[in-house]
N, C-alpha and C. Protein backbone atom coordinates (compact mmCIF):
# COMPACT_ATOMS: atom_id res chain seq x y z
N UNK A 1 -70.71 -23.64 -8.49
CA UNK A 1 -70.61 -22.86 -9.71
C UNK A 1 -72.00 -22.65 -10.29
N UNK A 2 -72.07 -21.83 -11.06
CA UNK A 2 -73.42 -21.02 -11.31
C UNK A 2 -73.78 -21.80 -13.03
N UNK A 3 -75.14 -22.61 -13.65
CA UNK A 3 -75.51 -22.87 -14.89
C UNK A 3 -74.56 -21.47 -16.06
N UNK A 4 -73.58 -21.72 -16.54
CA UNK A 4 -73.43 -20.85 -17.57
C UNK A 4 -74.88 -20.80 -18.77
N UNK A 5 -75.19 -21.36 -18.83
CA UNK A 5 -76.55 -20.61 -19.62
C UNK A 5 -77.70 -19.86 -19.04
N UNK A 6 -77.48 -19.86 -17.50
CA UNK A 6 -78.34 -19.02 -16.78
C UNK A 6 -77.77 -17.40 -16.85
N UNK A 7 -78.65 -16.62 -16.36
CA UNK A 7 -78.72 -15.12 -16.31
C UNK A 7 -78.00 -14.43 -14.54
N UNK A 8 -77.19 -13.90 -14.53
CA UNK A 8 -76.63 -13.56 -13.19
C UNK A 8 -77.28 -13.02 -12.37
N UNK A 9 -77.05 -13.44 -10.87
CA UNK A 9 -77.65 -13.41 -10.23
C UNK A 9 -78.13 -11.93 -9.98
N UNK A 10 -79.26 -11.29 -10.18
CA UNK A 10 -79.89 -9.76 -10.30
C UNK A 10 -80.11 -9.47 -11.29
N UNK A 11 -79.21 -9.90 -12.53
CA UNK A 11 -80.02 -9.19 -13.29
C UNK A 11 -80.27 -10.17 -14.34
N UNK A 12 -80.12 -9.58 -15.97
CA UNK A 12 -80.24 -10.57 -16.86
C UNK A 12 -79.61 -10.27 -17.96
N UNK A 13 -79.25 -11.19 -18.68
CA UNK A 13 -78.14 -10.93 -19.83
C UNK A 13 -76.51 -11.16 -19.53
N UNK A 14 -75.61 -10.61 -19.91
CA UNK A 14 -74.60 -9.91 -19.66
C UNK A 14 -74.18 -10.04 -18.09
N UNK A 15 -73.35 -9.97 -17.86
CA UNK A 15 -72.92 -9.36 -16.58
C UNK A 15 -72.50 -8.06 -16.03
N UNK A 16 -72.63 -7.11 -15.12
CA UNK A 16 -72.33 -5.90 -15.35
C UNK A 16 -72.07 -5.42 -14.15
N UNK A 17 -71.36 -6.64 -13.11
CA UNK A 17 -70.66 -6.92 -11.61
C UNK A 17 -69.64 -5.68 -11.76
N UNK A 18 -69.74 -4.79 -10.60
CA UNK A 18 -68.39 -3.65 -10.94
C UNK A 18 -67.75 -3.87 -10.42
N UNK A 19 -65.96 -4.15 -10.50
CA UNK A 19 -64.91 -4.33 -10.50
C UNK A 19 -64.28 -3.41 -10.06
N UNK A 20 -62.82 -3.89 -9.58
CA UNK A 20 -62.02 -2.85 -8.76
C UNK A 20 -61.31 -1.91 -9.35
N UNK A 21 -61.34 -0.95 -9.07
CA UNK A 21 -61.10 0.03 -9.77
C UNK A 21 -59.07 0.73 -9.90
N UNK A 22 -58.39 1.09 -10.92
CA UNK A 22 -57.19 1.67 -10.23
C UNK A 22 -56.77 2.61 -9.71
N UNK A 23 -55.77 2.79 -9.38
CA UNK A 23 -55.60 3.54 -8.68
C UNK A 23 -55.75 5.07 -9.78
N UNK A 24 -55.25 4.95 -10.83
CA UNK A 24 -55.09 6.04 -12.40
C UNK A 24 -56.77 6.48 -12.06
N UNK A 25 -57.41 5.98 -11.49
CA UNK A 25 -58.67 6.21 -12.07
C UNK A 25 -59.72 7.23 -11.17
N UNK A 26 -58.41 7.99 -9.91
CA UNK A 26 -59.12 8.73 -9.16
C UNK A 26 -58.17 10.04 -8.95
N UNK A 27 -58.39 11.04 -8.64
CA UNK A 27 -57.34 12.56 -9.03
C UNK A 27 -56.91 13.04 -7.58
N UNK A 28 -56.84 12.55 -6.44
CA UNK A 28 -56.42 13.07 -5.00
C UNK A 28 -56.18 11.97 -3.95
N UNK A 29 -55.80 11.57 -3.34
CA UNK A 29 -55.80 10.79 -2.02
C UNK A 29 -55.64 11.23 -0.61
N UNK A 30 -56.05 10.29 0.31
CA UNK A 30 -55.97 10.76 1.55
C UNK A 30 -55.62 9.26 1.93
N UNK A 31 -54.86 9.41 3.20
CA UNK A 31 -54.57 8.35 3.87
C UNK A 31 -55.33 7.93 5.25
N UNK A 32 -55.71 6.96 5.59
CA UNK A 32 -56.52 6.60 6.40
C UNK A 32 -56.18 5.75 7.45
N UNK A 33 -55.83 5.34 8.60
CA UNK A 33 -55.53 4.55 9.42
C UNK A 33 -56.36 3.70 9.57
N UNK A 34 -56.60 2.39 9.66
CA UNK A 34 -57.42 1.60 10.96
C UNK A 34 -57.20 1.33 12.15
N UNK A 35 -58.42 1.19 12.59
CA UNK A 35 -58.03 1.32 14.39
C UNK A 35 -58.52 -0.41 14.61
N UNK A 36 -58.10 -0.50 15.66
CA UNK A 36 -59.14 -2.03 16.06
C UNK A 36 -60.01 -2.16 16.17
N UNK A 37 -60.65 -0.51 16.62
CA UNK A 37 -62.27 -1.06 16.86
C UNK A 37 -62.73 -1.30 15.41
N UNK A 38 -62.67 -0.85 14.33
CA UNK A 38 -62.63 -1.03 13.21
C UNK A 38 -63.04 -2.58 12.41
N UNK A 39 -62.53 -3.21 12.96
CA UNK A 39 -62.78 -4.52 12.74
C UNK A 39 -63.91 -4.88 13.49
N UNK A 40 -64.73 -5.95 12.72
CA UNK A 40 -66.08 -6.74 13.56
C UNK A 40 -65.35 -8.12 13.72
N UNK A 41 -66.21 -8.65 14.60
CA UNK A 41 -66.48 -10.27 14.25
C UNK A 41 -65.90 -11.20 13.94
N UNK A 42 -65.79 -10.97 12.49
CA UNK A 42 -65.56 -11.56 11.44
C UNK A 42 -64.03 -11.58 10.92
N UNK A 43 -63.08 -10.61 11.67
CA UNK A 43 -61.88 -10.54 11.51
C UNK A 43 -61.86 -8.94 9.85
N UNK A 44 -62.70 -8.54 9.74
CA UNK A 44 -62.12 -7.18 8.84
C UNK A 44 -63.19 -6.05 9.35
N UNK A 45 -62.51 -4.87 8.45
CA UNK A 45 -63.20 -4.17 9.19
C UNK A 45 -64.83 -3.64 8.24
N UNK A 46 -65.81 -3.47 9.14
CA UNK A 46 -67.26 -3.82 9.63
C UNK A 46 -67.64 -2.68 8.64
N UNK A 47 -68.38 -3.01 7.27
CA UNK A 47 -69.05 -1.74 6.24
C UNK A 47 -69.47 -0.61 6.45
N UNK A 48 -70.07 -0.63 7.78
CA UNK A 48 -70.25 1.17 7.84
C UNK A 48 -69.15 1.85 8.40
N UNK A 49 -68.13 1.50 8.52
CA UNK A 49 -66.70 2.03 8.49
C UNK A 49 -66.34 2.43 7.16
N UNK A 50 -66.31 1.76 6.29
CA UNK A 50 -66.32 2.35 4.55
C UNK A 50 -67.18 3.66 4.22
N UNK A 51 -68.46 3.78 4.79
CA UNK A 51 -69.14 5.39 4.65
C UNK A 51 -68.74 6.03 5.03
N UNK A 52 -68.05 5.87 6.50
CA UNK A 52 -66.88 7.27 7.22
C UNK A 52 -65.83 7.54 6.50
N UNK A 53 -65.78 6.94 5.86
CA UNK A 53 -64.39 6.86 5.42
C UNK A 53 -64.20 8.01 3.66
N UNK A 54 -65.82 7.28 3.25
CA UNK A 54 -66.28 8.18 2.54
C UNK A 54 -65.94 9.51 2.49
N UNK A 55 -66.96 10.12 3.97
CA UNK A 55 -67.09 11.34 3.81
C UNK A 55 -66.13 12.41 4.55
N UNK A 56 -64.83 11.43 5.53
CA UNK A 56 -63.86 11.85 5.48
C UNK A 56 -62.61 12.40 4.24
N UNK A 57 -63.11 11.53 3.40
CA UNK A 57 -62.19 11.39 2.48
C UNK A 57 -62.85 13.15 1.48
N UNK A 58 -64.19 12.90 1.16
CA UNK A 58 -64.42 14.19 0.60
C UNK A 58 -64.72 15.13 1.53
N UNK A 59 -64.96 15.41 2.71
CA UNK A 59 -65.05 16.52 3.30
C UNK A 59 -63.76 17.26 4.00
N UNK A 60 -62.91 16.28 4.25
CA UNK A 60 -61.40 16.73 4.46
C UNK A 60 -60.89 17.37 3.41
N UNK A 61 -60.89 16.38 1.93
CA UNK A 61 -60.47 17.57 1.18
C UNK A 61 -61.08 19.22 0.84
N UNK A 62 -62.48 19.43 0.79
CA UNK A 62 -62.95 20.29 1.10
C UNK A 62 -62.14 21.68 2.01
N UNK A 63 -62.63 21.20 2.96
CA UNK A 63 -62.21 22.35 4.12
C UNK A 63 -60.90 22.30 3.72
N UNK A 64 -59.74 21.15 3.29
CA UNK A 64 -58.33 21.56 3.30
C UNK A 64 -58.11 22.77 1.82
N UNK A 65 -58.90 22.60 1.06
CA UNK A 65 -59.03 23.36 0.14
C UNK A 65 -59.50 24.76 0.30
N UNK A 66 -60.17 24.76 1.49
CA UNK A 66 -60.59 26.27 1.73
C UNK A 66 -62.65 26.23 1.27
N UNK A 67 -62.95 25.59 1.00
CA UNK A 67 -64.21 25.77 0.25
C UNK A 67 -65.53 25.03 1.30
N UNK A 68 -65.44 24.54 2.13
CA UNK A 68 -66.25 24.28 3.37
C UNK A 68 -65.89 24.99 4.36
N UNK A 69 -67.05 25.28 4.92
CA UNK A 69 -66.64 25.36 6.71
C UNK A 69 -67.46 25.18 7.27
N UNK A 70 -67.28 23.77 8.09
CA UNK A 70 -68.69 23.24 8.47
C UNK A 70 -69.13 23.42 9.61
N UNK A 71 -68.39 24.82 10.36
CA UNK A 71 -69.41 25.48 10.98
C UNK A 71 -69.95 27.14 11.15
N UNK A 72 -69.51 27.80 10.07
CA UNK A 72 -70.08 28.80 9.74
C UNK A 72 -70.92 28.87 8.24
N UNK A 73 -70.34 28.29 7.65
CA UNK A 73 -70.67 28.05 6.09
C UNK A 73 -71.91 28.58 5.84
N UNK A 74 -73.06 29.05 5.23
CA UNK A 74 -74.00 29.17 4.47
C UNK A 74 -74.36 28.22 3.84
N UNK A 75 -73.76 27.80 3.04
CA UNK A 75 -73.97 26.47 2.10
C UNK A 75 -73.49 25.00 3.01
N UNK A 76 -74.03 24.23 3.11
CA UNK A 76 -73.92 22.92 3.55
C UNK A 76 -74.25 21.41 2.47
N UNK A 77 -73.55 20.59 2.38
CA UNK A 77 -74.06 19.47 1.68
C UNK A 77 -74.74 18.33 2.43
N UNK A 78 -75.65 17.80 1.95
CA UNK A 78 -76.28 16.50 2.44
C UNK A 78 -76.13 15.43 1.77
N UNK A 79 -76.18 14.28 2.08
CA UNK A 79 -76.00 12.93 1.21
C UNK A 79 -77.75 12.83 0.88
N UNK A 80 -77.90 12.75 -0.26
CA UNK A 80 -79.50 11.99 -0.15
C UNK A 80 -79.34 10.62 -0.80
N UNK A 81 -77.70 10.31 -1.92
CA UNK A 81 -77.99 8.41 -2.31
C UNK A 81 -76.33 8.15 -1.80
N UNK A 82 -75.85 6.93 -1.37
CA UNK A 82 -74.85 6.15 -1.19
C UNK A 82 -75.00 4.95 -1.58
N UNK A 83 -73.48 4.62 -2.34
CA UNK A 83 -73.92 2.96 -2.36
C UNK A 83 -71.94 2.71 -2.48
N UNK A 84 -71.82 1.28 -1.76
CA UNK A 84 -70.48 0.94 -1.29
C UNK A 84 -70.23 -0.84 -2.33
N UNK A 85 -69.25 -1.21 -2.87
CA UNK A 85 -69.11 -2.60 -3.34
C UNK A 85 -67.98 -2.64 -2.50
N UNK A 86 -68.22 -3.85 -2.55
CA UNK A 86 -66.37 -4.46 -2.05
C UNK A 86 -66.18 -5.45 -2.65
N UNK A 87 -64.70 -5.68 -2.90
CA UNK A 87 -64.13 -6.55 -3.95
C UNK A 87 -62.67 -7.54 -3.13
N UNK A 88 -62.04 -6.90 -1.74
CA UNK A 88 -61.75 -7.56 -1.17
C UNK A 88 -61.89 -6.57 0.39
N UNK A 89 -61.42 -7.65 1.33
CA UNK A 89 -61.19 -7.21 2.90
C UNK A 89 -60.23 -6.23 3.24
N UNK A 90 -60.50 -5.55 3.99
CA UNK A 90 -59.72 -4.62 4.91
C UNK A 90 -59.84 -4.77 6.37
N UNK A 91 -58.55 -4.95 7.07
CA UNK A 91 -58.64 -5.14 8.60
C UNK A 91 -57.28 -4.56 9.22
N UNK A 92 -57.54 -4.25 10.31
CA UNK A 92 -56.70 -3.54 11.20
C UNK A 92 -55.45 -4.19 11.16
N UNK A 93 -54.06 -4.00 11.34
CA UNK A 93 -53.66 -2.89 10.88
C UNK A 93 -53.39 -2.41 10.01
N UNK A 94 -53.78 -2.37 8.89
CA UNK A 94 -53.48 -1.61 7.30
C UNK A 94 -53.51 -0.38 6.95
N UNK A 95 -52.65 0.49 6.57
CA UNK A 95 -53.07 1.66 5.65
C UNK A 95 -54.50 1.53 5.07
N UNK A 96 -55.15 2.78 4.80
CA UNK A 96 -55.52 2.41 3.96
C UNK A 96 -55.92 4.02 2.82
N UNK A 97 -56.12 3.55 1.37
CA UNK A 97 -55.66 5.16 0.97
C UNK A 97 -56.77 5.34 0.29
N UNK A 98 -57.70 6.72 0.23
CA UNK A 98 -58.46 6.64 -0.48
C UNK A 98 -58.63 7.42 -1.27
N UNK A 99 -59.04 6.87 -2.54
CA UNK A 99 -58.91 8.02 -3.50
C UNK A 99 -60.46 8.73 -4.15
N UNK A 100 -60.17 9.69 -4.27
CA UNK A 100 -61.30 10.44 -4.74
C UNK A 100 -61.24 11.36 -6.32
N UNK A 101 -62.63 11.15 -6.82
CA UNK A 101 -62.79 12.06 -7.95
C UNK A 101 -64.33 12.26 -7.74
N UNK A 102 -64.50 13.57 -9.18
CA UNK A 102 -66.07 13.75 -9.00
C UNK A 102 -66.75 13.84 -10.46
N UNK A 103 -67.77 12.50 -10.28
CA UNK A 103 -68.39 11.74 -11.73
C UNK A 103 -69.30 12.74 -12.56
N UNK A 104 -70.24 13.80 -11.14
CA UNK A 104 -70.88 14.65 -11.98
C UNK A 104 -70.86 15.59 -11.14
N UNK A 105 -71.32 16.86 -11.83
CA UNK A 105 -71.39 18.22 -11.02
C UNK A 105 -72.82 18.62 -12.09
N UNK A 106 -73.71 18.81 -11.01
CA UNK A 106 -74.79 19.26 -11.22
C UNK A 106 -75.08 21.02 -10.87
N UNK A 107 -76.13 21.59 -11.05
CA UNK A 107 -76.32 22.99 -10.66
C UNK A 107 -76.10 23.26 -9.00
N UNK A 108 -76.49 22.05 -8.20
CA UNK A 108 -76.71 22.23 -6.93
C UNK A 108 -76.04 21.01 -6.52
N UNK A 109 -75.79 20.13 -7.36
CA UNK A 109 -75.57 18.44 -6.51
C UNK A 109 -74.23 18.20 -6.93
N UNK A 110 -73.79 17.14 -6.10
CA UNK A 110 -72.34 16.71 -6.82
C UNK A 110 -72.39 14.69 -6.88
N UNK A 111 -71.95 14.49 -7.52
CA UNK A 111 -71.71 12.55 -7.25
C UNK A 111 -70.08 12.33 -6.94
N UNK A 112 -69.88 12.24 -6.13
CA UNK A 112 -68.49 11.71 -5.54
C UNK A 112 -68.45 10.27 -5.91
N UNK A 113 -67.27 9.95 -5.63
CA UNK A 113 -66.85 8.28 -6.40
C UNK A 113 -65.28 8.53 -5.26
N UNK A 114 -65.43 7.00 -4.63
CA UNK A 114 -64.20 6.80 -3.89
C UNK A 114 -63.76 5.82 -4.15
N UNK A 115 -62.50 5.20 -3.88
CA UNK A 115 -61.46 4.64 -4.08
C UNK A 115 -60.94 3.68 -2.53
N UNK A 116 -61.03 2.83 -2.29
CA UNK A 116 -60.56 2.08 -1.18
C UNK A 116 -59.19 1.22 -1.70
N UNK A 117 -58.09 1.65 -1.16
CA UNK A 117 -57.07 0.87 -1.44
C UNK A 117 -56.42 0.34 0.15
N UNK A 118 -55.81 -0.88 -0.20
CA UNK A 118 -55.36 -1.40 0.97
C UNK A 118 -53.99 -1.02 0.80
N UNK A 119 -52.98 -0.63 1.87
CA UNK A 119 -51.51 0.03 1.86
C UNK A 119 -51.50 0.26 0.18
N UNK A 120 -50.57 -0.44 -0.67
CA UNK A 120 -49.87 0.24 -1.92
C UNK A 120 -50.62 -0.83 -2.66
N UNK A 121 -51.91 -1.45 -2.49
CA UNK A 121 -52.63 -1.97 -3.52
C UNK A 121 -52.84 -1.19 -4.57
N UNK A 122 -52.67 -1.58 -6.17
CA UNK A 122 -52.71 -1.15 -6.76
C UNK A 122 -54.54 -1.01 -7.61
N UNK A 123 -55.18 -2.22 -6.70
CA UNK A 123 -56.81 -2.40 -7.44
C UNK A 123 -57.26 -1.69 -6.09
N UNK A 124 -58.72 -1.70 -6.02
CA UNK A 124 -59.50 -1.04 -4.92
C UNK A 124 -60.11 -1.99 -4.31
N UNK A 125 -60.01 -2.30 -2.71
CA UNK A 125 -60.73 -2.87 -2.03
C UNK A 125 -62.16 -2.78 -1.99
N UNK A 126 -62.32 -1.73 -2.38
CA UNK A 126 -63.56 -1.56 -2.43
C UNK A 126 -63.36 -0.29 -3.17
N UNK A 127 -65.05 0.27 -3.86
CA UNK A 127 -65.43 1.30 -4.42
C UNK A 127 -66.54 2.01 -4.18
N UNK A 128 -67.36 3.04 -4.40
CA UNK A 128 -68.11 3.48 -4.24
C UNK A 128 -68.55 5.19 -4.22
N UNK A 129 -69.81 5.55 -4.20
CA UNK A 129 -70.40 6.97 -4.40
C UNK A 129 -71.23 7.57 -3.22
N UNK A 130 -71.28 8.90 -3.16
CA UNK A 130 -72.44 9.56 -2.65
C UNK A 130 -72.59 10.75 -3.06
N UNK A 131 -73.82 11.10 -3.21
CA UNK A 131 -74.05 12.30 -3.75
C UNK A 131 -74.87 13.34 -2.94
N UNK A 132 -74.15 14.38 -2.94
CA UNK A 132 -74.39 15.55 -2.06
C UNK A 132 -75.19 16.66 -2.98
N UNK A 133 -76.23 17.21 -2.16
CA UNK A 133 -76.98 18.20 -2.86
C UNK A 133 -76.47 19.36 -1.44
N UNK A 134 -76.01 20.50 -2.49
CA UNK A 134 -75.86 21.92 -1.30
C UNK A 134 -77.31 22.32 -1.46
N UNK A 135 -77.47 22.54 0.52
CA UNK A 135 -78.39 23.30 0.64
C UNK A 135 -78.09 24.84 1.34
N UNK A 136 -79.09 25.60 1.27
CA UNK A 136 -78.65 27.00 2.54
C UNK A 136 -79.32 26.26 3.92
N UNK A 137 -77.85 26.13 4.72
CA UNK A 137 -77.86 26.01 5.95
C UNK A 137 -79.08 25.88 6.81
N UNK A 138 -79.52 27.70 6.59
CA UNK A 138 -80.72 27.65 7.89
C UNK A 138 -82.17 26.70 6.98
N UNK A 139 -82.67 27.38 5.62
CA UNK A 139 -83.97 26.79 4.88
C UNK A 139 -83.67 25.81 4.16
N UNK A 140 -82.48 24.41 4.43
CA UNK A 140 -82.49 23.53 3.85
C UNK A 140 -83.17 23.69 2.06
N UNK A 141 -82.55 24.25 1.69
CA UNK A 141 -83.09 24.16 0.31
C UNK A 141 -82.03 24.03 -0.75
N UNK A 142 -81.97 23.27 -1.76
CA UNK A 142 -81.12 23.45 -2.85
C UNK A 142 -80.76 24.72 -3.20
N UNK A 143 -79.34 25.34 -3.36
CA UNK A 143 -78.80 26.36 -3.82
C UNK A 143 -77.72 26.04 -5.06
N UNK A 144 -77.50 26.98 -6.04
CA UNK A 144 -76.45 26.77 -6.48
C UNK A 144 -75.01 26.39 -6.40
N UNK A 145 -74.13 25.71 -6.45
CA UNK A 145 -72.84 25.61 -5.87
C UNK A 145 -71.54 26.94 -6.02
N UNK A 146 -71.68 27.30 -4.65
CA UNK A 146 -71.06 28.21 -4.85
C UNK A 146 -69.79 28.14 -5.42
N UNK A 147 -69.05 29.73 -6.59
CA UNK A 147 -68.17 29.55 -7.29
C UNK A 147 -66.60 28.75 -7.10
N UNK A 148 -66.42 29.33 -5.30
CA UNK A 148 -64.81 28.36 -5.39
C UNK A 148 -65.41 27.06 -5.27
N UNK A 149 -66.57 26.48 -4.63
CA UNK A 149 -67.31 25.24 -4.63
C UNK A 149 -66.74 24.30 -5.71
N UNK A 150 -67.54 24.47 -6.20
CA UNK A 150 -67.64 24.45 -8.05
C UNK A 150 -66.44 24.60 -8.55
N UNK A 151 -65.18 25.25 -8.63
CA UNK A 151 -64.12 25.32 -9.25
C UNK A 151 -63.32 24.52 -8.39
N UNK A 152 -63.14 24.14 -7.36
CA UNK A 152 -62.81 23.03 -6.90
C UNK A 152 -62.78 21.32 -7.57
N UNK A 153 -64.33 21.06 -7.13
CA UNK A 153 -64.71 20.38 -7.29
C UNK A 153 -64.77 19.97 -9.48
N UNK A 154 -64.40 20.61 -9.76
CA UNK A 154 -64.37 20.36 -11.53
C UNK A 154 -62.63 19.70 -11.68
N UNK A 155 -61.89 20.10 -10.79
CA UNK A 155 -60.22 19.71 -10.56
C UNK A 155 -60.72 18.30 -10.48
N UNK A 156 -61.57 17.87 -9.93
CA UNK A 156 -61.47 16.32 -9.54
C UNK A 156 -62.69 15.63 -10.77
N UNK A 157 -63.38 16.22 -11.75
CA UNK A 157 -63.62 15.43 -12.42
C UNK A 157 -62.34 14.58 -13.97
């Protein structure tokens, strides 16, 4: 156990550890299988499986929406920040469901926020973001988000 008059571990003051999130607290889902390879080692399944899972989760809805096409498109998104918590394990064979909303919409960028639930858990196995800046395809450059883009993506804030 940790000195209660000490300062937590990273930072100082307060605590400000982020917690699992509910399910109320994200506007779409997708369902996700695990496979075996899925799992490491260790008996769950292995963290950079949680980033796929990510950008399955927002790029599926995308294209199912009509507003990507990630291989003619003009406009393309890139990740330039990610960051993943986990709050408990996930391992093969479980559902698993993930939910999505979107924290900010910028001129060109977006911040996604996902949702890791295990079958009909009601907290999140885990949580986490990435944020996509649209560029034009061929000159990689920031563009505006195009209009169905953008009107999409405001449904999920």
């Amino acid at each position: 156990m940790s000195n209660p008059t000490s300062p937590p571990i990273g930072g100082h003051g307060a605590s400000t550890r982020p917690q699992p999130q509910p399910r109320s607290a994200y506007r779409v889902f997708r369902t996700i299988g695990t496979r075996w390879a899925d799992n490491d080692v260790y008996g769950h399944v292995n963290n950079v499986v949680y980033y796929s899972w990510f950008d399955t989760a927002v790029n599926a809805h995308l294209i199912e929406q009509g507003v990507l096409d990630i291989h003619a498109g003009e406009v393309i998104g890139l990740v330039i920040e990610t960051q993943c918590q986990y709050f408990a394990p996930l391992a093969f064979p479980q559902t698993v469901q993930a939910g999505l909303r979107v924290a900010h919409l910028g001129r060109s960028s977006v911040r996604y926020e996902v949702g890791l639930f295990a079958d009909d858990s009601e907290l999140s196995a885990a949580s986490g973001h990435f944020i996509h800046v649209y560029v034009d395809r061929k000159t990689r450059r920031p563009v505006p988000l195009p209009a169905p883009l953008k009107h999409t993506l405001e449904t999920l804030l």
